[in-house]
C-alpha atoms as a PDB file:
ATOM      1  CA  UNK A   1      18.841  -5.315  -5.941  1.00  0.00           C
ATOM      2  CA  UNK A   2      20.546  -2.078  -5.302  1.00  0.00           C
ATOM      3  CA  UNK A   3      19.841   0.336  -2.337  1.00  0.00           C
ATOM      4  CA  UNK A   4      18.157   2.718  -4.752  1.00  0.00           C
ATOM      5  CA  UNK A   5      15.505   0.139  -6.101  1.00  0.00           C
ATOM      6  CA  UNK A   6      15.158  -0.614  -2.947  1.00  0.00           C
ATOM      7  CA  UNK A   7      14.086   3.099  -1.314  1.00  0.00           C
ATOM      8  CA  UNK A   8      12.379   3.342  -4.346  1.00  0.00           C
ATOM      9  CA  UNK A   9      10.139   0.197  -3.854  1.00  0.00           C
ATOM     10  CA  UNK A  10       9.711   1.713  -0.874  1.00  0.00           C
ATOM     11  CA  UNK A  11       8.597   4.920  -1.368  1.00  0.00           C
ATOM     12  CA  UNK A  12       6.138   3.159  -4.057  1.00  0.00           C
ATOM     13  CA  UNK A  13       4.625   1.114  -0.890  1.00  0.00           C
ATOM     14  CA  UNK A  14       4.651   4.130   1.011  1.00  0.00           C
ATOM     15  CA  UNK A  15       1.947   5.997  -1.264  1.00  0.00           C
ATOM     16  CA  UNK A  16       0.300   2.549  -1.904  1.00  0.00           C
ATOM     17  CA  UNK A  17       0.087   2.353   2.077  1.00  0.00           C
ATOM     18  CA  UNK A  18      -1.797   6.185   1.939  1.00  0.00           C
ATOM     19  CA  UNK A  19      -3.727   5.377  -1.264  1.00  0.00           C
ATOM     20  CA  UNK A  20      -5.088   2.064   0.876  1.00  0.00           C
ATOM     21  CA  UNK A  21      -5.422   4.089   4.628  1.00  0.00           C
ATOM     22  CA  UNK A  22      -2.859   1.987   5.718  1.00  0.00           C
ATOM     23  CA  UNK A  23      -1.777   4.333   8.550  1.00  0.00           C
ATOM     24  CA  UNK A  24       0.303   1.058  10.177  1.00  0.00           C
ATOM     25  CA  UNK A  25       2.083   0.597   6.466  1.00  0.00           C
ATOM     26  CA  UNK A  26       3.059   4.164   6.684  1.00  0.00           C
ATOM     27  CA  UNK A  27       3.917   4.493   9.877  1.00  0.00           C
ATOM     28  CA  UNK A  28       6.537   1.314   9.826  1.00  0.00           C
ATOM     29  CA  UNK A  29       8.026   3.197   6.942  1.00  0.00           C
ATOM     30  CA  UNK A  30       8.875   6.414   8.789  1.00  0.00           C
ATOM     31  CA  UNK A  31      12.193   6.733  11.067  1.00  0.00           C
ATOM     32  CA  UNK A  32      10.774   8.291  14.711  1.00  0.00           C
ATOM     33  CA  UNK A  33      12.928  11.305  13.955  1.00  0.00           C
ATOM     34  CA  UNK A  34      11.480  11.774  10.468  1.00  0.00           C
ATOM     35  CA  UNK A  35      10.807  15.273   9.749  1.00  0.00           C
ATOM     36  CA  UNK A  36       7.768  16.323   7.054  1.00  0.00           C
ATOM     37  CA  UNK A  37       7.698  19.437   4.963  1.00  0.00           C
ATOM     38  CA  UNK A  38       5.019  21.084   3.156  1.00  0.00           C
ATOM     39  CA  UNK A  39       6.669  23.733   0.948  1.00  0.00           C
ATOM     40  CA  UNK A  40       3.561  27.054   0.799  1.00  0.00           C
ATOM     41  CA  UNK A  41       0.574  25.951  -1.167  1.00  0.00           C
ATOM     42  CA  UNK A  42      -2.874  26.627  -1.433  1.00  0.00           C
ATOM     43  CA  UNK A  43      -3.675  24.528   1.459  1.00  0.00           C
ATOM     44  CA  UNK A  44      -0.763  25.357   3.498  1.00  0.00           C
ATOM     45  CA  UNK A  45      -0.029  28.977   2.627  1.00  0.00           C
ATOM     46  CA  UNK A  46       2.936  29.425   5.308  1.00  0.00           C
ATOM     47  CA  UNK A  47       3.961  25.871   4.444  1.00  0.00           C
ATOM     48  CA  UNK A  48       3.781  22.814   7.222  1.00  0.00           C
ATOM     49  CA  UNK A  49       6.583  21.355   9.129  1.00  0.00           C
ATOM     50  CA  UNK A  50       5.668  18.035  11.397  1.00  0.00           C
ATOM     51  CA  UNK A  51       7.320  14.985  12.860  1.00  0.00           C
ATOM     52  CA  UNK A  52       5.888  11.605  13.364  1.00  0.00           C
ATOM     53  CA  UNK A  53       4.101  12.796  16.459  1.00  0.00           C
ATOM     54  CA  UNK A  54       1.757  14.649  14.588  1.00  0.00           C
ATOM     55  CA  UNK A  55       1.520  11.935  11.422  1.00  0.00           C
ATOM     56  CA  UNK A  56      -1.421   9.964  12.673  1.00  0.00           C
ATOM     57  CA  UNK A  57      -3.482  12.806  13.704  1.00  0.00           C
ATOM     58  CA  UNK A  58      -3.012  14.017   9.725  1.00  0.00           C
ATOM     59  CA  UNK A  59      -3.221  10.973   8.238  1.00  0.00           C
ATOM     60  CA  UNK A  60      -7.088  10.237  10.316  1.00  0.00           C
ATOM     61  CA  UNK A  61      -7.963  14.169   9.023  1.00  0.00           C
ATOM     62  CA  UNK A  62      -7.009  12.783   5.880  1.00  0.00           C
ATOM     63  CA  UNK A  63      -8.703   9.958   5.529  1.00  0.00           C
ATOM     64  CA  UNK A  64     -12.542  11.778   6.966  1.00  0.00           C
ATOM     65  CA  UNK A  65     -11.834  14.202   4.410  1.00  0.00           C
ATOM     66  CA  UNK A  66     -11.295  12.351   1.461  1.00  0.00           C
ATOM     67  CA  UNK A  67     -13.021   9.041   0.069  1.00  0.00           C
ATOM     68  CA  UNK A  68     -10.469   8.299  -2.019  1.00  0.00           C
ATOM     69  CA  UNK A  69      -7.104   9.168  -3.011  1.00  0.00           C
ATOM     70  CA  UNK A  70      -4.677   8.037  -5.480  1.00  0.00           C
ATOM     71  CA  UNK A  71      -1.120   9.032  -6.190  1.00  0.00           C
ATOM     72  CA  UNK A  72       0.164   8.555 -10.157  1.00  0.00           C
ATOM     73  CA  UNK A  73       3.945   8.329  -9.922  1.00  0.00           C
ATOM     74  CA  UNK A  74       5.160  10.439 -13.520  1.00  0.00           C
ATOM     75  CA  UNK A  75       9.029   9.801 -13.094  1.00  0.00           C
ATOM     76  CA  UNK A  76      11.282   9.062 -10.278  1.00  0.00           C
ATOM     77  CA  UNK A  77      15.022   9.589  -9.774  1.00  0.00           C
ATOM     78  CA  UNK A  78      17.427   8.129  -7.196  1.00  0.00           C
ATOM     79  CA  UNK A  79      20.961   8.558  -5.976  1.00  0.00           C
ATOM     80  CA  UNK A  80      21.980   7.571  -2.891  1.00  0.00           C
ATOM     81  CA  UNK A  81      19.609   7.413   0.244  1.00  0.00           C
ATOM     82  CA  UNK A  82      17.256   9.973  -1.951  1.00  0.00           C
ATOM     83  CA  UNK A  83      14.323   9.478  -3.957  1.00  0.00           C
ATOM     84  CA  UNK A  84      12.513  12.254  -5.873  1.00  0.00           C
ATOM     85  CA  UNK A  85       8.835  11.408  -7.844  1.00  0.00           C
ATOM     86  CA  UNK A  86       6.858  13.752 -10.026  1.00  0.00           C
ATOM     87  CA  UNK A  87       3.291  13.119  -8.942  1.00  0.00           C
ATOM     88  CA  UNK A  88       0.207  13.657  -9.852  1.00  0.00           C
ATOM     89  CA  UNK A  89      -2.469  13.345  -6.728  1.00  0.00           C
ATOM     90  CA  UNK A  90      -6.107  13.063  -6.907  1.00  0.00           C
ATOM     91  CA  UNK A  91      -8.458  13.415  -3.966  1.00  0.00           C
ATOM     92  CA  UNK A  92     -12.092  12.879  -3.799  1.00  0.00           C
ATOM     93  CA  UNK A  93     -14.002  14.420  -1.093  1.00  0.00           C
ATOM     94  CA  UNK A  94     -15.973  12.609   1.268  1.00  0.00           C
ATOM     95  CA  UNK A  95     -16.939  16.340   2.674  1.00  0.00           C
ATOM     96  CA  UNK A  96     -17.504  19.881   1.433  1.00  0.00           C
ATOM     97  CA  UNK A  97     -14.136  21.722   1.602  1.00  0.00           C
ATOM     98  CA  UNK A  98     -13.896  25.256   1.039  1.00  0.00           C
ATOM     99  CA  UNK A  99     -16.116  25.713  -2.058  1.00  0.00           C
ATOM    100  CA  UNK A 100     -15.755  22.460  -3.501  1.00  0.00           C
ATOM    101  CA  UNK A 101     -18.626  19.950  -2.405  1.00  0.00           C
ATOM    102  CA  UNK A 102     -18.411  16.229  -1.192  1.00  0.00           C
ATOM    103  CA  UNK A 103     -17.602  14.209  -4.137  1.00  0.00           C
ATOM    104  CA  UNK A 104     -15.970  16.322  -5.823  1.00  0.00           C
ATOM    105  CA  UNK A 105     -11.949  15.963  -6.823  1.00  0.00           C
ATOM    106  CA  UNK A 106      -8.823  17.941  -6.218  1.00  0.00           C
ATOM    107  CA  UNK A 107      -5.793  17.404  -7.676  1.00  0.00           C
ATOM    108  CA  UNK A 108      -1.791  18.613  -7.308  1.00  0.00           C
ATOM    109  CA  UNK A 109       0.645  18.226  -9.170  1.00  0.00           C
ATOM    110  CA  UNK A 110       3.419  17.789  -6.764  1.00  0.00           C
ATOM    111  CA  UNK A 111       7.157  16.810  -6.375  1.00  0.00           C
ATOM    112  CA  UNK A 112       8.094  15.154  -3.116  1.00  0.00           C
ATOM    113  CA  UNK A 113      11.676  14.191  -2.051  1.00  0.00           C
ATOM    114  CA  UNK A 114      11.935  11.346   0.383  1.00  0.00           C
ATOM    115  CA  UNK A 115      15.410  10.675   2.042  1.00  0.00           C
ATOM    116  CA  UNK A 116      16.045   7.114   3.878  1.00  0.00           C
ATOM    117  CA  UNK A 117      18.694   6.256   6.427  1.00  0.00           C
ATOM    118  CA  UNK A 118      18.848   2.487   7.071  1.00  0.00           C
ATOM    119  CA  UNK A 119      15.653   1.669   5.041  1.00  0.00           C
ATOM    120  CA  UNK A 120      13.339   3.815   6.861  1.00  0.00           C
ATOM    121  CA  UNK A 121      12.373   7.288   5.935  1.00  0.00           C
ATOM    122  CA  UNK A 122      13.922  10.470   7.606  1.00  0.00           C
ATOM    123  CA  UNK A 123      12.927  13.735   5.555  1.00  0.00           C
ATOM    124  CA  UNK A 124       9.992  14.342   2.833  1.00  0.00           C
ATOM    125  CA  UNK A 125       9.780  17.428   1.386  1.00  0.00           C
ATOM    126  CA  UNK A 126       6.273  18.235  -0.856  1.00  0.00           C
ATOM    127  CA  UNK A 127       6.118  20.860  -3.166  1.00  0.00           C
ATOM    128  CA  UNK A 128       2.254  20.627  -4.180  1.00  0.00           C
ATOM    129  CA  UNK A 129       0.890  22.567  -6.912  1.00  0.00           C
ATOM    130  CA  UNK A 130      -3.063  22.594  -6.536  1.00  0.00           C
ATOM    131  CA  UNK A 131      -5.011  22.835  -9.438  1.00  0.00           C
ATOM    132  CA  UNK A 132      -7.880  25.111  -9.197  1.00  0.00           C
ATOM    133  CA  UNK A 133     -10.894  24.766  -7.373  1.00  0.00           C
END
């Protein structure tokens, strides 16, 4: 197995591990200098920057706000330590959020770039394109 199969298994567990609420799976994943990105979106309109500190706080957020959530992995493409993945994420509220009501679904469209030093994840960078609500 070659080091890119292998960050790319991972980064397939990793969104299994969210998909599941698996804060623990994630969390083992994630280097404890790992740095998160969200590029400006509708959610984030001046863009998010966090470290693991702040991970399980927005992973528990997460997981009141939505029921469900699934991630659909389009393509992927690895050299080296990095991993990209087209994505297509669907959420299903478990609570109103800003017009939309509980139940319903949001979805992005998003491209994330994971990079991994010694099997453990040290940047992600999202660039999430919401589709209307």
């Amino acid at each position: 197995m070659t080091d890119n199969t292998t960050n790319l298994e991972r980064a397939q567990r990793y969104l299994r591990c969210i998909e599941a609420g698996n804060y623990a799976g994630v969390a083992e994943l994630f280097a404890s200098d790992a740095v998160v990105e969200q590029l400006p979106n509708r959610i984030y309109p001046a863009g998010l920057r966090s470290g693991v500190a702040e991970m399980a706080g927005a992973f528990e957020r997460g997981r009141r706000l939505l029921s469900k959530q699934t991630y659909e992995i389009k393509s992927s493409a690895a050299e080296g330590d990095r991993i990209a993945l087209e994505v297509l994420w669907t959420g299903t509220l478990a609570l109103p959020f800003g017009a939309l009501a509980a139940g319903a679904e949001m979805r992005a469209h998003s491209a994330m770039f994971l990079e991994f030093r010694e099997g453990k994840i040290v940047s992600q960078r999202n660039y999430d394109c919401f589709e209307s609500w």
